[in-house]
Protein backbone atom coordinates (compact mmCIF):
# COMPACT_ATOMS: atom_id res chain seq x y z
CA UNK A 1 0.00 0.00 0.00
CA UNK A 2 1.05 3.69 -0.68
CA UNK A 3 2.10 5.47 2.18
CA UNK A 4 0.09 8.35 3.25
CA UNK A 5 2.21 11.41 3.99
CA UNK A 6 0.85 14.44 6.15
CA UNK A 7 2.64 17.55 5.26
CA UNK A 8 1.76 20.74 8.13
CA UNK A 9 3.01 23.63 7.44
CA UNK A 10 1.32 27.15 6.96
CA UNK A 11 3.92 28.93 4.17
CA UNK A 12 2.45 27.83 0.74
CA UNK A 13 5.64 27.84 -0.87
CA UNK A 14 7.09 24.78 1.46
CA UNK A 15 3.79 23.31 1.09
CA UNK A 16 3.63 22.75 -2.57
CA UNK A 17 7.02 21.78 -3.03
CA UNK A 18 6.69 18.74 -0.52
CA UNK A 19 3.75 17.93 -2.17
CA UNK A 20 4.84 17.86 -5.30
CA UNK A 21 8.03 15.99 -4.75
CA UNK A 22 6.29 13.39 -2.37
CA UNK A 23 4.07 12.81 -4.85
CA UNK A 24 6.47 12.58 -7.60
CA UNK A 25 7.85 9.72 -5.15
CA UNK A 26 4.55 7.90 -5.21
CA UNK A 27 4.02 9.00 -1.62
CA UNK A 28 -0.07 9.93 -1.11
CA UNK A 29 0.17 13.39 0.12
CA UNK A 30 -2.58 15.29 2.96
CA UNK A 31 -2.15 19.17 3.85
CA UNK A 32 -3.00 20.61 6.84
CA UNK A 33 -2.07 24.08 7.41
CA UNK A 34 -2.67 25.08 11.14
CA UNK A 35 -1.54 23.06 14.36
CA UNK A 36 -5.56 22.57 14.86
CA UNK A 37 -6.16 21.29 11.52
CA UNK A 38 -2.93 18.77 11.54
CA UNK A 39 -4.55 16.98 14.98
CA UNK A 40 -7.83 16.91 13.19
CA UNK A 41 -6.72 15.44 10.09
CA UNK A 42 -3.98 13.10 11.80
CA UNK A 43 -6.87 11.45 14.11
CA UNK A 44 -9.23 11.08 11.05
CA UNK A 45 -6.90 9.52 8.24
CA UNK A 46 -3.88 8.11 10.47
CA UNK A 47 -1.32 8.55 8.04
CA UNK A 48 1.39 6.98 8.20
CA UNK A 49 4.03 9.52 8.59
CA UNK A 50 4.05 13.15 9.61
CA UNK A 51 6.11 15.94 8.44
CA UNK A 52 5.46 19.03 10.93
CA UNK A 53 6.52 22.19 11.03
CA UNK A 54 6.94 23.96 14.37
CA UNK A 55 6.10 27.51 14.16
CA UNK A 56 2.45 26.94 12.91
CA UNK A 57 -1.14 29.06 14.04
CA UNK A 58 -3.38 28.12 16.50
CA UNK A 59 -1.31 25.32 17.63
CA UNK A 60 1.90 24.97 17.64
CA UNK A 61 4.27 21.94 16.31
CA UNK A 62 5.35 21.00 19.70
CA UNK A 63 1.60 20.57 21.37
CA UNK A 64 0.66 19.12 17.67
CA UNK A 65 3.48 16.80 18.54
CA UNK A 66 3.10 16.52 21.87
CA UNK A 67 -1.07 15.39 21.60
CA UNK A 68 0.00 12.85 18.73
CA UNK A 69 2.17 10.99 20.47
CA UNK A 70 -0.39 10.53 23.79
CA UNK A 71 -2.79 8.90 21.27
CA UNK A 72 -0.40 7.28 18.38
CA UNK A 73 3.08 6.13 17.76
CA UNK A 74 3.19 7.24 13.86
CA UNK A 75 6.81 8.32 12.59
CA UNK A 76 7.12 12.50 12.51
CA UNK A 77 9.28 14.46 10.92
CA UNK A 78 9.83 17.84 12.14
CA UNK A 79 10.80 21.25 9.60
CA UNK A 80 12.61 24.19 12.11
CA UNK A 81 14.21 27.20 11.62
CA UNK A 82 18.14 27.23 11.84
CA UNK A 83 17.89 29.50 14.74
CA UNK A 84 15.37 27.48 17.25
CA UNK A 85 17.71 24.74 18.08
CA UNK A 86 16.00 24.58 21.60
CA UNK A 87 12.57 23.49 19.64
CA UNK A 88 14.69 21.06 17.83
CA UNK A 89 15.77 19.58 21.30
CA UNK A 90 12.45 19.41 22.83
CA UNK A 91 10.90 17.80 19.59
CA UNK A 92 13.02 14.97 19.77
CA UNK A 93 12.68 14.82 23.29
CA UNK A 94 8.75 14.82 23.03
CA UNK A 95 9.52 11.77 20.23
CA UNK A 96 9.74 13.16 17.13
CA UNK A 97 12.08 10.60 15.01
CA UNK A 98 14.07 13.28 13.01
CA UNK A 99 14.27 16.84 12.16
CA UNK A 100 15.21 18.92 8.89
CA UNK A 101 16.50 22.65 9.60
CA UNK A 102 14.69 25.11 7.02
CA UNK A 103 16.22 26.05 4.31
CA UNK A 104 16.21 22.18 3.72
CA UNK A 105 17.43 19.90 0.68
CA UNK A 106 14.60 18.19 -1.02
CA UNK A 107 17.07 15.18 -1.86
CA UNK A 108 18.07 14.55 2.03
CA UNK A 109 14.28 15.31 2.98
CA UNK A 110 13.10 12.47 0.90
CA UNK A 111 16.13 10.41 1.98
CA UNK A 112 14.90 10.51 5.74
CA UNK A 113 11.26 10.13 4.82
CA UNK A 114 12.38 7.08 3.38
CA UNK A 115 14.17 6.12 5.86
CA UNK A 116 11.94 6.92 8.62
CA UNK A 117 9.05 4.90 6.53
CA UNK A 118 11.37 2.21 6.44
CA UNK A 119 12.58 1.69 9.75
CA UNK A 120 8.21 1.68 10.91
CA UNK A 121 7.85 -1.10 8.40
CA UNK A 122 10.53 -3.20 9.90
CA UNK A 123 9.85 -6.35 11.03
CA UNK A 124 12.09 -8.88 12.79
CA UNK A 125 14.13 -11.47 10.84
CA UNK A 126 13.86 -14.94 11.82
CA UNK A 127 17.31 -14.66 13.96
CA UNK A 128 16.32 -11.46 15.09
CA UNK A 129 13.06 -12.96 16.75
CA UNK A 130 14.14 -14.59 19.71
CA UNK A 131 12.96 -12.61 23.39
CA UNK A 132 16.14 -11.00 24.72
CA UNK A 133 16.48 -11.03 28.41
CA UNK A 134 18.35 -8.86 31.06
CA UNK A 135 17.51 -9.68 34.75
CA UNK A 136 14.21 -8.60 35.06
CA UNK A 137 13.75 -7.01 30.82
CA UNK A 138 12.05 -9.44 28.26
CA UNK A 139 11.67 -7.86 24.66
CA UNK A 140 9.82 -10.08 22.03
CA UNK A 141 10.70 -8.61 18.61
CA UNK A 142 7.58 -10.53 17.37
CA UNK A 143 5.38 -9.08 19.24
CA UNK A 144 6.79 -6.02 19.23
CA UNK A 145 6.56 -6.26 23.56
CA UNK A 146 8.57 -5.12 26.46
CA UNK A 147 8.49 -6.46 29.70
CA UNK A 148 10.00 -5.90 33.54
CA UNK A 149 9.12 -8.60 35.18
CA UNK A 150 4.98 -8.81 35.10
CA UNK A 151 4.65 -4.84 33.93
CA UNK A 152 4.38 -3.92 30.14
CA UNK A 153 6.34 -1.19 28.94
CA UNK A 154 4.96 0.96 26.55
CA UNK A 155 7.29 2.18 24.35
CA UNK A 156 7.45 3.88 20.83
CA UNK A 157 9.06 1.53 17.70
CA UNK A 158 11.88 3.78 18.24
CA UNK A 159 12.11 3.30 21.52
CA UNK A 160 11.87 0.02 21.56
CA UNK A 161 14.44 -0.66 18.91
CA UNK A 162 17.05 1.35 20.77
CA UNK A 163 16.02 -0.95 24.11
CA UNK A 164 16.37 -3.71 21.92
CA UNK A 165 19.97 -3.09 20.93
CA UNK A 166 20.71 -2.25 24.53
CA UNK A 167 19.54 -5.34 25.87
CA UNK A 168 21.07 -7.45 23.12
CA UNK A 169 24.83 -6.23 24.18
CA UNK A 170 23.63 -6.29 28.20
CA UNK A 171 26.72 -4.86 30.46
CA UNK A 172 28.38 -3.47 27.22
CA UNK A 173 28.67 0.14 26.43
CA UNK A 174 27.82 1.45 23.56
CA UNK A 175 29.02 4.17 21.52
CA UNK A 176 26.13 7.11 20.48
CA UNK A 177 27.53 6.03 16.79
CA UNK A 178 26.85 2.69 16.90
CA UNK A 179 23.11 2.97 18.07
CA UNK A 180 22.65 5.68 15.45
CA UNK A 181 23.52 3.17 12.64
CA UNK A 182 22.29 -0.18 14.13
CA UNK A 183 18.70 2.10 15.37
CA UNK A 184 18.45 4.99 12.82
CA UNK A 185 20.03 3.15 9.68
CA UNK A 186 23.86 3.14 8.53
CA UNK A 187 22.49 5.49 5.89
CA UNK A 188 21.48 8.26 8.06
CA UNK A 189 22.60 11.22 8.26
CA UNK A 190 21.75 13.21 11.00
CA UNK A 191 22.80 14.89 14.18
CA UNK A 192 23.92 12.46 17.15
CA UNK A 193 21.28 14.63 19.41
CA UNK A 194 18.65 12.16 18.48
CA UNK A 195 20.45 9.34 20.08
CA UNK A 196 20.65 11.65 23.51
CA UNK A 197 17.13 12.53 23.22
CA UNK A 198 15.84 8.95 22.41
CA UNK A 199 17.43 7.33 25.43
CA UNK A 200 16.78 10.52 27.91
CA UNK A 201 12.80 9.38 26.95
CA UNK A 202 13.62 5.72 27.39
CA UNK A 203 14.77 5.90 30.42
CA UNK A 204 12.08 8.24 31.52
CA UNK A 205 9.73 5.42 31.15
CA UNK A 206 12.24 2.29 32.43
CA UNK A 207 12.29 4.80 35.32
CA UNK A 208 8.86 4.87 35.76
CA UNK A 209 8.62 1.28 36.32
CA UNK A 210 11.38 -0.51 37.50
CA UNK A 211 12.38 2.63 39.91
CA UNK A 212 16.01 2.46 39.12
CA UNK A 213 18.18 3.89 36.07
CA UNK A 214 19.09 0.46 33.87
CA UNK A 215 20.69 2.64 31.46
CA UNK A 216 23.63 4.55 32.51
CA UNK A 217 26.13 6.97 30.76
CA UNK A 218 29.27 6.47 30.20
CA UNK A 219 30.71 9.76 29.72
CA UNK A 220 32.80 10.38 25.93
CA UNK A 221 31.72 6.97 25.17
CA UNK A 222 28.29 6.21 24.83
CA UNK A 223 25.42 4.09 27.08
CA UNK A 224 25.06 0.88 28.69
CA UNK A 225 22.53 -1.11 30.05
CA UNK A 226 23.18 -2.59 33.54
CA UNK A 227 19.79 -4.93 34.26
């Protein structure tokens, strides 16, 4: 099936150039040009990828953000200005998957819609399928399910990749590099801040249940899970 592609964004410009070129791509394309309108339209069609501006009327990108990802874990990409690198950090903290700083490249924004669309599509190879376990952790690639103990954790496809890869290499440390290729894709290309803001929401909710931090920093290396 064709993906389904919301653009939100309020400059017309921006707007019919993503359009265009998404289309050209064989993506289907929706518009929504207001924070208000981009909740409405995301909660009626459920497309299956986002690309959201920040600075939009009525509602901004962050709540817009913020309110998807209470009700649905669909991939967003977020546009910002060069200058608002603090909305950049709290997007990725509130889950968006990427970012492209305005003015953007059309090639590398349809290289990380790709890629974005790609890594939601995933699904577990055969070897990959087995539950990993760490002490009390259980992840079930099949399923898609995270465990401690009895409790579920719920947890993006993001997030749960990166907890994955963690728990596979249990009491090793990881470099930020190596969970951006083995997470994001060796083909991305992107700023290591996504890594940072990924596991800062991971352990936010590993925190929230098991009452301890079971992923630590290791500082000028990278992370580690001690479960």
């Amino acid at each position: 099936m064709t993906p389904l592609v919301l653009v939100v964004d309020d400059e017309p410009p921006i707007v019919d150039l993503l359009a265009y070129n998404l289309r050209r791509a064989d993506y289907q394309v929706l518009v929504a040009r207001d924070g208000e309108e981009a909740l409405a339209i995301a909660r009626r069609e459920r497309p299956d990828l986002i690309i959201l501006d920040l600075m939009l009327p009525r509602l901004d990108g962050l709540d817009v953000c913020r309110a998807i990802r209470r009700e649905r874990d669909v991939p967003i990409i977020m546009l910002t200005a060069r200058e608002s690198e603090i909305d950049r950090v709290v997007g990725l903290e509130l889950g968006a998957d990427d970012y492209v700083v305005k003015p953007f490249s059309v090639r590398e924004l349809m290289v990380r819609v790709k890629n974005v669309l790609r890594r939601a599509a995933a699904r577990p190879t055969d070897e990959a399928a087995q539950v990993v376990r760490a002490g009390a952790l259980a992840l079930d690639p099949t399923r898609r399910e995270a465990h401690w103990g009895a409790e579920v954790l719920e947890l993006t496809a993001q997030e749960f990749d990166l907890l994955h890869m963690l728990t596979g290499h249990a009491g090793q440390v990881l470099s930020r590099e190596q969970l951006l290729a083995q997470v994001w894709g060796y083909d991305y290309y992107g700023d290591l801040r996504v890594v940072d803001a990924a596991v800062k929401r991971l352990r936010a909710k590993l925190r929230q249940v098991t009452g301890q931090e079971i992923v630590t920093t290791v500082r000028s290396v990278g992370y580690r899970l001690v479960a």
